[in-house]
N, C-alpha and C. Protein backbone atom coordinates (compact mmCIF):
# COMPACT_ATOMS: atom_id res chain seq x y z
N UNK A 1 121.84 179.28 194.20
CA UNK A 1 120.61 179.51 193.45
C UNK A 1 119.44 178.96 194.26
N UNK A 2 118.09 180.08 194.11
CA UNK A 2 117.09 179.29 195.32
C UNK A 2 116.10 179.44 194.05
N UNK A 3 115.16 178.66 195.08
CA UNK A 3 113.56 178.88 194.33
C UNK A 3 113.16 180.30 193.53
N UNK A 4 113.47 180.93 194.74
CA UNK A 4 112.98 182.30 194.22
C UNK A 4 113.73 183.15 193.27
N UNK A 5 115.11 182.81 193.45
CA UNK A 5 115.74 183.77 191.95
C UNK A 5 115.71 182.65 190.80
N UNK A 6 115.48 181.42 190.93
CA UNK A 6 115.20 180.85 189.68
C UNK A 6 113.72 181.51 189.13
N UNK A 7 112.71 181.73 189.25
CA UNK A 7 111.38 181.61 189.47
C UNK A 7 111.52 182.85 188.79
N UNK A 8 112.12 184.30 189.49
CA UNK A 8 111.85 185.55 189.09
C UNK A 8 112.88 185.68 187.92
N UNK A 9 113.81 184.59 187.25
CA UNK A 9 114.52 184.67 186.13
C UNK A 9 113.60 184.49 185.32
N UNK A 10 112.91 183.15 185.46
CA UNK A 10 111.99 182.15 184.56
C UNK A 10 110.56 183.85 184.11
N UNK A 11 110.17 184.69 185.02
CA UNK A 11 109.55 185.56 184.75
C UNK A 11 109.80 186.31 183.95
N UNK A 12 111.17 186.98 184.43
CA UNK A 12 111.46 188.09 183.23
C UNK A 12 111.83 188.00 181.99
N UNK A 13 112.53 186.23 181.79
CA UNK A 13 112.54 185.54 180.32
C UNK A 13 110.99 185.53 179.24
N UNK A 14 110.18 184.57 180.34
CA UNK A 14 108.78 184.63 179.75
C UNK A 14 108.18 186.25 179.25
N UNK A 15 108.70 187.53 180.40
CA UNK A 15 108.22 188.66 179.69
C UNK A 15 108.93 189.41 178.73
N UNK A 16 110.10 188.56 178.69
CA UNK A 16 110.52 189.15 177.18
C UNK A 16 110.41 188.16 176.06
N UNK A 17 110.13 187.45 176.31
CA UNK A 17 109.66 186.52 174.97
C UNK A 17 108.23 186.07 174.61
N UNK A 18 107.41 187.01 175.47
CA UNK A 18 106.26 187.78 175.32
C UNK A 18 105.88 188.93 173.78
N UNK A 19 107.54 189.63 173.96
CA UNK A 19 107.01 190.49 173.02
C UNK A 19 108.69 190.81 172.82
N UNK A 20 109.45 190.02 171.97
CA UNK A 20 111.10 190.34 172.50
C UNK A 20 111.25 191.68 171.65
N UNK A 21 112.11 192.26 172.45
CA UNK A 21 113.06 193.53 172.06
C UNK A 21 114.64 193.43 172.69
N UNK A 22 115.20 193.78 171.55
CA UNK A 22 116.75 193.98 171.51
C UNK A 22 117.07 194.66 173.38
N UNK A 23 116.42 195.93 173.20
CA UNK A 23 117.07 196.75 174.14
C UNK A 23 116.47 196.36 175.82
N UNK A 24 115.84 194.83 175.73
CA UNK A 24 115.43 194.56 176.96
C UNK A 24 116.10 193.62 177.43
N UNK A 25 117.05 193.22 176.20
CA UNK A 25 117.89 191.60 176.48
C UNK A 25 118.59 191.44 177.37
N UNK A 26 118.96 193.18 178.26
CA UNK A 26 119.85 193.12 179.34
C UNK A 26 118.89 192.87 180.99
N UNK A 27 117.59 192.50 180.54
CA UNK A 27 116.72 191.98 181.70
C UNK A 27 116.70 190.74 181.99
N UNK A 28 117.70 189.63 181.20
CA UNK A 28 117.52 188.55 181.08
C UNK A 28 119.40 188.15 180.91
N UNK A 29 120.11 188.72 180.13
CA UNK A 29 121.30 188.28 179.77
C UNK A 29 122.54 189.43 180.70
N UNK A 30 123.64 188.73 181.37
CA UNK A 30 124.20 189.66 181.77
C UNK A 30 125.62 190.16 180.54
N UNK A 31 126.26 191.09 181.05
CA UNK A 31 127.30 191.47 179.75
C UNK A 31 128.33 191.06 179.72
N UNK A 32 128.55 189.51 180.29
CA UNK A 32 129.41 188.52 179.54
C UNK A 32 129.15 187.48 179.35
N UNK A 33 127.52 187.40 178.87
CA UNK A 33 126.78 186.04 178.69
C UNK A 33 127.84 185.48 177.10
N UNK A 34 127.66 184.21 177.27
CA UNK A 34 127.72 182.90 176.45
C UNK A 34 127.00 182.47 175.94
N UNK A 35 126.25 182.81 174.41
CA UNK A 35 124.98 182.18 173.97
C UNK A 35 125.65 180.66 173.04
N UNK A 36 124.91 179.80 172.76
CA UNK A 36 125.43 178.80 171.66
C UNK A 36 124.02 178.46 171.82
N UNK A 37 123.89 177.40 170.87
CA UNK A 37 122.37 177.05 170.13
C UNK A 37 122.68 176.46 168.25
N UNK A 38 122.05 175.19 167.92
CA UNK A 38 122.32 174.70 167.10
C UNK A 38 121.86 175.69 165.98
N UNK A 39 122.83 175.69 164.87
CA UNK A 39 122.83 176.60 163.52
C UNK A 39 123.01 177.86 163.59
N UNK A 40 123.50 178.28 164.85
CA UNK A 40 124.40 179.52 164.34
C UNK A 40 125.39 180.01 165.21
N UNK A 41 126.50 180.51 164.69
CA UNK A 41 127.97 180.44 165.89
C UNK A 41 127.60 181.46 167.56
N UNK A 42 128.75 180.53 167.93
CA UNK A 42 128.23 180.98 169.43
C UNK A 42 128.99 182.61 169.86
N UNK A 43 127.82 183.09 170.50
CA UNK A 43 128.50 184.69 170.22
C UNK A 43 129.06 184.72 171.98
N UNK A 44 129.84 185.93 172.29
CA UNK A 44 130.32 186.36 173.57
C UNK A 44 130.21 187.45 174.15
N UNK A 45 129.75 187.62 174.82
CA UNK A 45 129.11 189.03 175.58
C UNK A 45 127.44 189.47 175.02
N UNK A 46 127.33 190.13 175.80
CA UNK A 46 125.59 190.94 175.29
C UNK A 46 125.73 191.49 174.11
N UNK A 47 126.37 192.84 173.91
CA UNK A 47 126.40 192.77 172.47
C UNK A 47 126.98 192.29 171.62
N UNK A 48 127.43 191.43 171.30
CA UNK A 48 127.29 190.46 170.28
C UNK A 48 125.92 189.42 170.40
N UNK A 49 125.46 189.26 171.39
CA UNK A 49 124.29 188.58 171.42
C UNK A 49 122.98 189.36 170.85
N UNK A 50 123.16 190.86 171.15
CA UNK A 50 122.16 191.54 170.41
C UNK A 50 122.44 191.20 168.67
N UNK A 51 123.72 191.64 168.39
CA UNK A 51 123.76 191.27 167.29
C UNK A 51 122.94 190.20 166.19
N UNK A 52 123.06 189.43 167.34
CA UNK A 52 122.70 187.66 166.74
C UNK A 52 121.37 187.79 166.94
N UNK A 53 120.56 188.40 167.85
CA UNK A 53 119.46 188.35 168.03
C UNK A 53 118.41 188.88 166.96
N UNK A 54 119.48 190.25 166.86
CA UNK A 54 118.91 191.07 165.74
C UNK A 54 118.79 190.78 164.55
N UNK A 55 119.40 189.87 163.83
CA UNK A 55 119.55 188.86 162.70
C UNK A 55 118.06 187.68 163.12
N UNK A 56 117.87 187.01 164.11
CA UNK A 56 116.79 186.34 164.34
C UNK A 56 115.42 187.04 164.10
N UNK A 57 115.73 188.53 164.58
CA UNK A 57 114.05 188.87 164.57
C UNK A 57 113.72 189.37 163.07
N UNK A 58 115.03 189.46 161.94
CA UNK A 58 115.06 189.69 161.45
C UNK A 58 114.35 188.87 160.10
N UNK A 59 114.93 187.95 160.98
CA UNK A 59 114.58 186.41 159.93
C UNK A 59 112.83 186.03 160.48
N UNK A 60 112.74 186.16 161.36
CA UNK A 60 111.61 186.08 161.50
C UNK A 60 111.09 187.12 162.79
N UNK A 61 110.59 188.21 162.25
CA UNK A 61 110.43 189.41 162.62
C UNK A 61 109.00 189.14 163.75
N UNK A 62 108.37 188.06 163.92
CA UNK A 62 107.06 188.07 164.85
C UNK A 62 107.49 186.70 165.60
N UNK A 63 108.98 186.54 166.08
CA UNK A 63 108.75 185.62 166.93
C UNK A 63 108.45 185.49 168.25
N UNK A 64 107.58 184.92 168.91
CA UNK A 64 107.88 184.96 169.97
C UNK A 64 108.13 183.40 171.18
N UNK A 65 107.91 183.42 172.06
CA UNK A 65 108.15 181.40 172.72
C UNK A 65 107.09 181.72 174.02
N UNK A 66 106.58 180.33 174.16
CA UNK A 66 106.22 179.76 175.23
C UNK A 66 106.33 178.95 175.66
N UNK A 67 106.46 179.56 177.41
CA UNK A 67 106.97 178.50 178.60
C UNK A 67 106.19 177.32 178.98
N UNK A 68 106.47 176.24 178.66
CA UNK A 68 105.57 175.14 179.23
C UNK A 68 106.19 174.85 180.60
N UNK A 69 107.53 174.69 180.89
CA UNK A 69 107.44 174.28 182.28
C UNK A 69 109.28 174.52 182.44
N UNK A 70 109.88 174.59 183.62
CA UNK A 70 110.45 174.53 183.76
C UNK A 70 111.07 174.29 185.05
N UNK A 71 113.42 174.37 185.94
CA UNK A 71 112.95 173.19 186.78
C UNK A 71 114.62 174.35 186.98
N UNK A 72 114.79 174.11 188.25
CA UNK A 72 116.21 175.13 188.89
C UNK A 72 117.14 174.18 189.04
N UNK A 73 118.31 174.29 188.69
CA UNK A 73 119.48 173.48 188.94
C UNK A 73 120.18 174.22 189.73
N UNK A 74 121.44 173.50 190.21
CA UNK A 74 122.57 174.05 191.18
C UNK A 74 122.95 175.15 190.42
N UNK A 75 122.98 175.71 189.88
CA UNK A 75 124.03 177.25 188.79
C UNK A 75 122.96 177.78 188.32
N UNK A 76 121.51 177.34 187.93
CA UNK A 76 120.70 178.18 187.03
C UNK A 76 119.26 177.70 186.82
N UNK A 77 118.82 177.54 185.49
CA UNK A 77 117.67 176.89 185.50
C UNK A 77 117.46 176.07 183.71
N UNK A 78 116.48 175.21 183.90
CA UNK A 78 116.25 174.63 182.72
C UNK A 78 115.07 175.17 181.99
N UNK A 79 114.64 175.62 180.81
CA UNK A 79 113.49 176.15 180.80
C UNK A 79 113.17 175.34 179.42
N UNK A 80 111.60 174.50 178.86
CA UNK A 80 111.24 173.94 178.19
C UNK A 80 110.62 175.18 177.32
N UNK A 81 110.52 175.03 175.91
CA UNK A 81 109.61 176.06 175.35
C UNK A 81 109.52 175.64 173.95
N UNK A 82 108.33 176.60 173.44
CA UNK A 82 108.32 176.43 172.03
C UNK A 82 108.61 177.73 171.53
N UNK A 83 109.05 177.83 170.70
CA UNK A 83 109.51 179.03 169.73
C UNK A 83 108.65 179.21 167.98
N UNK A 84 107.95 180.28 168.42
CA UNK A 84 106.76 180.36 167.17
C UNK A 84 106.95 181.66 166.31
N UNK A 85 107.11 181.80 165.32
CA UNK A 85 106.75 183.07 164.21
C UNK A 85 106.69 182.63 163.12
N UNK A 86 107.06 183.63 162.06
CA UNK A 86 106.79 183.40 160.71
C UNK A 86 107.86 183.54 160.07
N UNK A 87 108.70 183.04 158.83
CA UNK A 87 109.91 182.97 158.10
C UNK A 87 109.45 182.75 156.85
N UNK A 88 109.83 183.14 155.68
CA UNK A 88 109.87 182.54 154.57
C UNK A 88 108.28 183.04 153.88
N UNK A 89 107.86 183.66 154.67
CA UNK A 89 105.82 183.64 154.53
C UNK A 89 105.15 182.78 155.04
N UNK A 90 105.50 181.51 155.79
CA UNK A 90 104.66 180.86 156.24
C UNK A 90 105.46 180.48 158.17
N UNK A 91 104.63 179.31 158.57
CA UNK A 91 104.66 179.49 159.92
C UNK A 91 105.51 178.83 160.21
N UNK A 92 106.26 178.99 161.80
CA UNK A 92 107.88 178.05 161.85
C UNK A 92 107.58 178.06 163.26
N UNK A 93 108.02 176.68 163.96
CA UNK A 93 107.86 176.40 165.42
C UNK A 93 108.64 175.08 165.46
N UNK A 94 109.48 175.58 166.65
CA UNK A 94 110.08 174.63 166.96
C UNK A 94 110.34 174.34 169.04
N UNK A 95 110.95 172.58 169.17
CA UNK A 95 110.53 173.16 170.44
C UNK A 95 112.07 173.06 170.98
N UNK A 96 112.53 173.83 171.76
CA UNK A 96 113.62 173.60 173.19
C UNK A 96 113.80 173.54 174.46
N UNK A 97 115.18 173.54 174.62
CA UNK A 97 115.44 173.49 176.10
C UNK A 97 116.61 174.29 175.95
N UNK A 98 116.30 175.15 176.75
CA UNK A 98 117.43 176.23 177.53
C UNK A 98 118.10 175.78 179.03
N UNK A 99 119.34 175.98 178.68
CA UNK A 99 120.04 175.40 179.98
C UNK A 99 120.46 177.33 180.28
N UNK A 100 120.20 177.65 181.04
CA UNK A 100 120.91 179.04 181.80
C UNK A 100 121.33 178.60 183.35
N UNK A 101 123.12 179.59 183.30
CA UNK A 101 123.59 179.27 184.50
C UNK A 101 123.74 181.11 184.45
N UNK A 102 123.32 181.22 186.09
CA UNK A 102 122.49 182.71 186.47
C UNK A 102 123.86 182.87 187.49
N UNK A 103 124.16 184.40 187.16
CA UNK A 103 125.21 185.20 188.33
C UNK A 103 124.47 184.93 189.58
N UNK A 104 125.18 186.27 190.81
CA UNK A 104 124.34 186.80 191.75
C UNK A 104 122.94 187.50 191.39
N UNK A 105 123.42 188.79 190.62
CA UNK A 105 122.26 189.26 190.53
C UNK A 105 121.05 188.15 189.47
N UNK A 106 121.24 187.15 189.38
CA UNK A 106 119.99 186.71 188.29
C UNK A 106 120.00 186.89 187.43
N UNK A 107 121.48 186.91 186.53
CA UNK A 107 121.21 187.29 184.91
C UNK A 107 122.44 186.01 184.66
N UNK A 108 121.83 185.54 183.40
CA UNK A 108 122.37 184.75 182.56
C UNK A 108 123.69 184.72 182.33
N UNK A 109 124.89 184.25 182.55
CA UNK A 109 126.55 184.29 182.33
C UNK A 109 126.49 183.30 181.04
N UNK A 110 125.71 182.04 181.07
CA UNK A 110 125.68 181.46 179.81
C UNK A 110 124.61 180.51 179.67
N UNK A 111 123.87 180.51 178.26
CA UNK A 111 122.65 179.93 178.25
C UNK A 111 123.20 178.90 177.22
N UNK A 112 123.00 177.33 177.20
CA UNK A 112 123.13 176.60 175.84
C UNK A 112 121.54 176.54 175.21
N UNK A 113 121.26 176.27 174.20
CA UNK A 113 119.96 175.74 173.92
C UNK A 113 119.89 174.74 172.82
N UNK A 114 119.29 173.67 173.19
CA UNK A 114 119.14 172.39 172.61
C UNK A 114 117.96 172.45 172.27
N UNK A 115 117.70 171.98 170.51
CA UNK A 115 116.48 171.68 169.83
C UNK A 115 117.15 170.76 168.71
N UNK A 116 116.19 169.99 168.55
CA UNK A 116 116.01 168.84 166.70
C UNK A 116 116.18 170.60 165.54
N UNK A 117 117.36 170.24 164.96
CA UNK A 117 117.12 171.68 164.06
C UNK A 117 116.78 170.96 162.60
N UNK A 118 116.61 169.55 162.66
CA UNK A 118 116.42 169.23 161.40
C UNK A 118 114.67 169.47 160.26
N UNK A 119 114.07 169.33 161.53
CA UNK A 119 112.79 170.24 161.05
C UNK A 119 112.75 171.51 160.73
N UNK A 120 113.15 172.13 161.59
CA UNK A 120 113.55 173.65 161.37
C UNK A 120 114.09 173.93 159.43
N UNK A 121 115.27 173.18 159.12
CA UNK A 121 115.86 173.17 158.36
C UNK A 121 114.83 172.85 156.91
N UNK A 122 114.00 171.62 156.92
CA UNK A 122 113.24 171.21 155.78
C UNK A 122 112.41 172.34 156.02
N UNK A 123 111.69 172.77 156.80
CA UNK A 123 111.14 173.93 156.73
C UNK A 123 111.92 175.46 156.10
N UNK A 124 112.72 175.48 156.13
CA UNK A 124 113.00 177.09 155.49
C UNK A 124 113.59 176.30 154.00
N UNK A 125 114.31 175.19 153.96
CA UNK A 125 114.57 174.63 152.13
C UNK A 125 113.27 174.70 151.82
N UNK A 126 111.92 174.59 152.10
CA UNK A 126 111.34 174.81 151.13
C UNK A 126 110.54 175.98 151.04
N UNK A 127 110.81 177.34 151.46
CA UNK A 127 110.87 178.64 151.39
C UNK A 127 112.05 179.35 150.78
N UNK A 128 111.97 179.41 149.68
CA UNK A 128 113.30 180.38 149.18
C UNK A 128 113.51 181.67 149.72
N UNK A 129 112.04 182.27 150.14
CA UNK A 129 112.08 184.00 150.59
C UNK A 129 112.95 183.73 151.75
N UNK A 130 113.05 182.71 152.67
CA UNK A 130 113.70 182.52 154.28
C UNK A 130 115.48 182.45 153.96
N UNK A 131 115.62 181.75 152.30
CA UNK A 131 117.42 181.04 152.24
C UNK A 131 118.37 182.31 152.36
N UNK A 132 117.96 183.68 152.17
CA UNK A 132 119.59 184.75 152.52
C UNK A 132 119.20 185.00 154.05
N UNK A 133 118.46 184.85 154.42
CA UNK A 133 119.18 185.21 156.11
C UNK A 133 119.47 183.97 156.63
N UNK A 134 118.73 183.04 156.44
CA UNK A 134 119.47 181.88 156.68
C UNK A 134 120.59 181.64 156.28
N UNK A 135 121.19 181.59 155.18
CA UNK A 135 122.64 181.66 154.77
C UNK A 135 123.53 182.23 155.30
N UNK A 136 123.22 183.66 155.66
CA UNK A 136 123.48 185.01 156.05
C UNK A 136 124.31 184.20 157.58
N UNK A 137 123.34 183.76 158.09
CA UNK A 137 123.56 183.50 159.49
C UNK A 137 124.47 182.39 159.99
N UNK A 138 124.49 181.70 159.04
CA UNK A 138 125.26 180.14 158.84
C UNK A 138 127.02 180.57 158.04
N UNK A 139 126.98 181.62 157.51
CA UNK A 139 128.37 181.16 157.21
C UNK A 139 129.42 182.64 158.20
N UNK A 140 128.43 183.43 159.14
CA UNK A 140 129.44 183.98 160.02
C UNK A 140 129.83 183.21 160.73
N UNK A 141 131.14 184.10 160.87
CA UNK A 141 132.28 182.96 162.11
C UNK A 141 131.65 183.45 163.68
N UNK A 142 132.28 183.00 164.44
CA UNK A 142 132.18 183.04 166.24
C UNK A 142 132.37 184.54 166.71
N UNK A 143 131.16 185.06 167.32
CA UNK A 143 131.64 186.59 167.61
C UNK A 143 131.63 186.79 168.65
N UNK A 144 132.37 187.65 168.76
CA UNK A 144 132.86 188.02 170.74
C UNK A 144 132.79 189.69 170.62
């Protein structure tokens, strides 16, 4: 992994989480990525990751994130961000860290992402309109 395919990953992430769409996820994820991320099971391959995704935009249909900074490791890259839309009727932001370890070509084999989900959480308990997709999302099992 060099400067430059970390750099042009870190790009095409930022331009899809610019304005995310399902059918661009393969600009960023390859098709036997590994997603996991606190509060909801970890899926296997791309589509099942669309899947999961599609349930997110669902839940909150105007999300999008921004890159504050980020840093290339030996396998991939680390990327800092905040994650902003709307759930429940009102506003939801939270912040992470994405760990992605990148193939040859520059696509994602497996991303973890670490955030505090306990804010997240008091935030949608006190939105009832947000509790069935949230539920929804919490009691599927592990999909591959």
């Amino acid at each position: 992994m060099d400067d430059a395919a970390a750099a042009d990953f870190v790009r095409r992430f930022r331009e899809f989480w610019r304005a995310p769409d399902i059918e661009r996820l393969d600009t960023v994820l390859a098709a036997d990525a590994r997603l996991s991320a606190p509060m909801v099971p970890t899926t296997y391959g791309l589509e099942a990751g669309k899947r999961a995704f599609t349930e997110l935009f669902a839940q909150i249909p105007d999300i999008t994130a921004e890159v504050h900074r980020w840093g290339r490791t030996a396998d991939g890259v680390l990327i800092e961000l905040t994650v902003l839309g709307t759930a429940g009727g009102g506003p939801v932001s939270w912040d992470a860290i994405d760990r992605f370890v990148l193939n040859e070509q520059g696509l994602a084999t497996e991303r973890a992402t670490y955030f505090d989900s306990m804010p997240l959480v008091f935030t949608i308990a006190r939105r009832p309109r947000a509790w069935p997709g949230f539920l929804r999302s919490r009691i599927r099992q592990p999909r591959g």
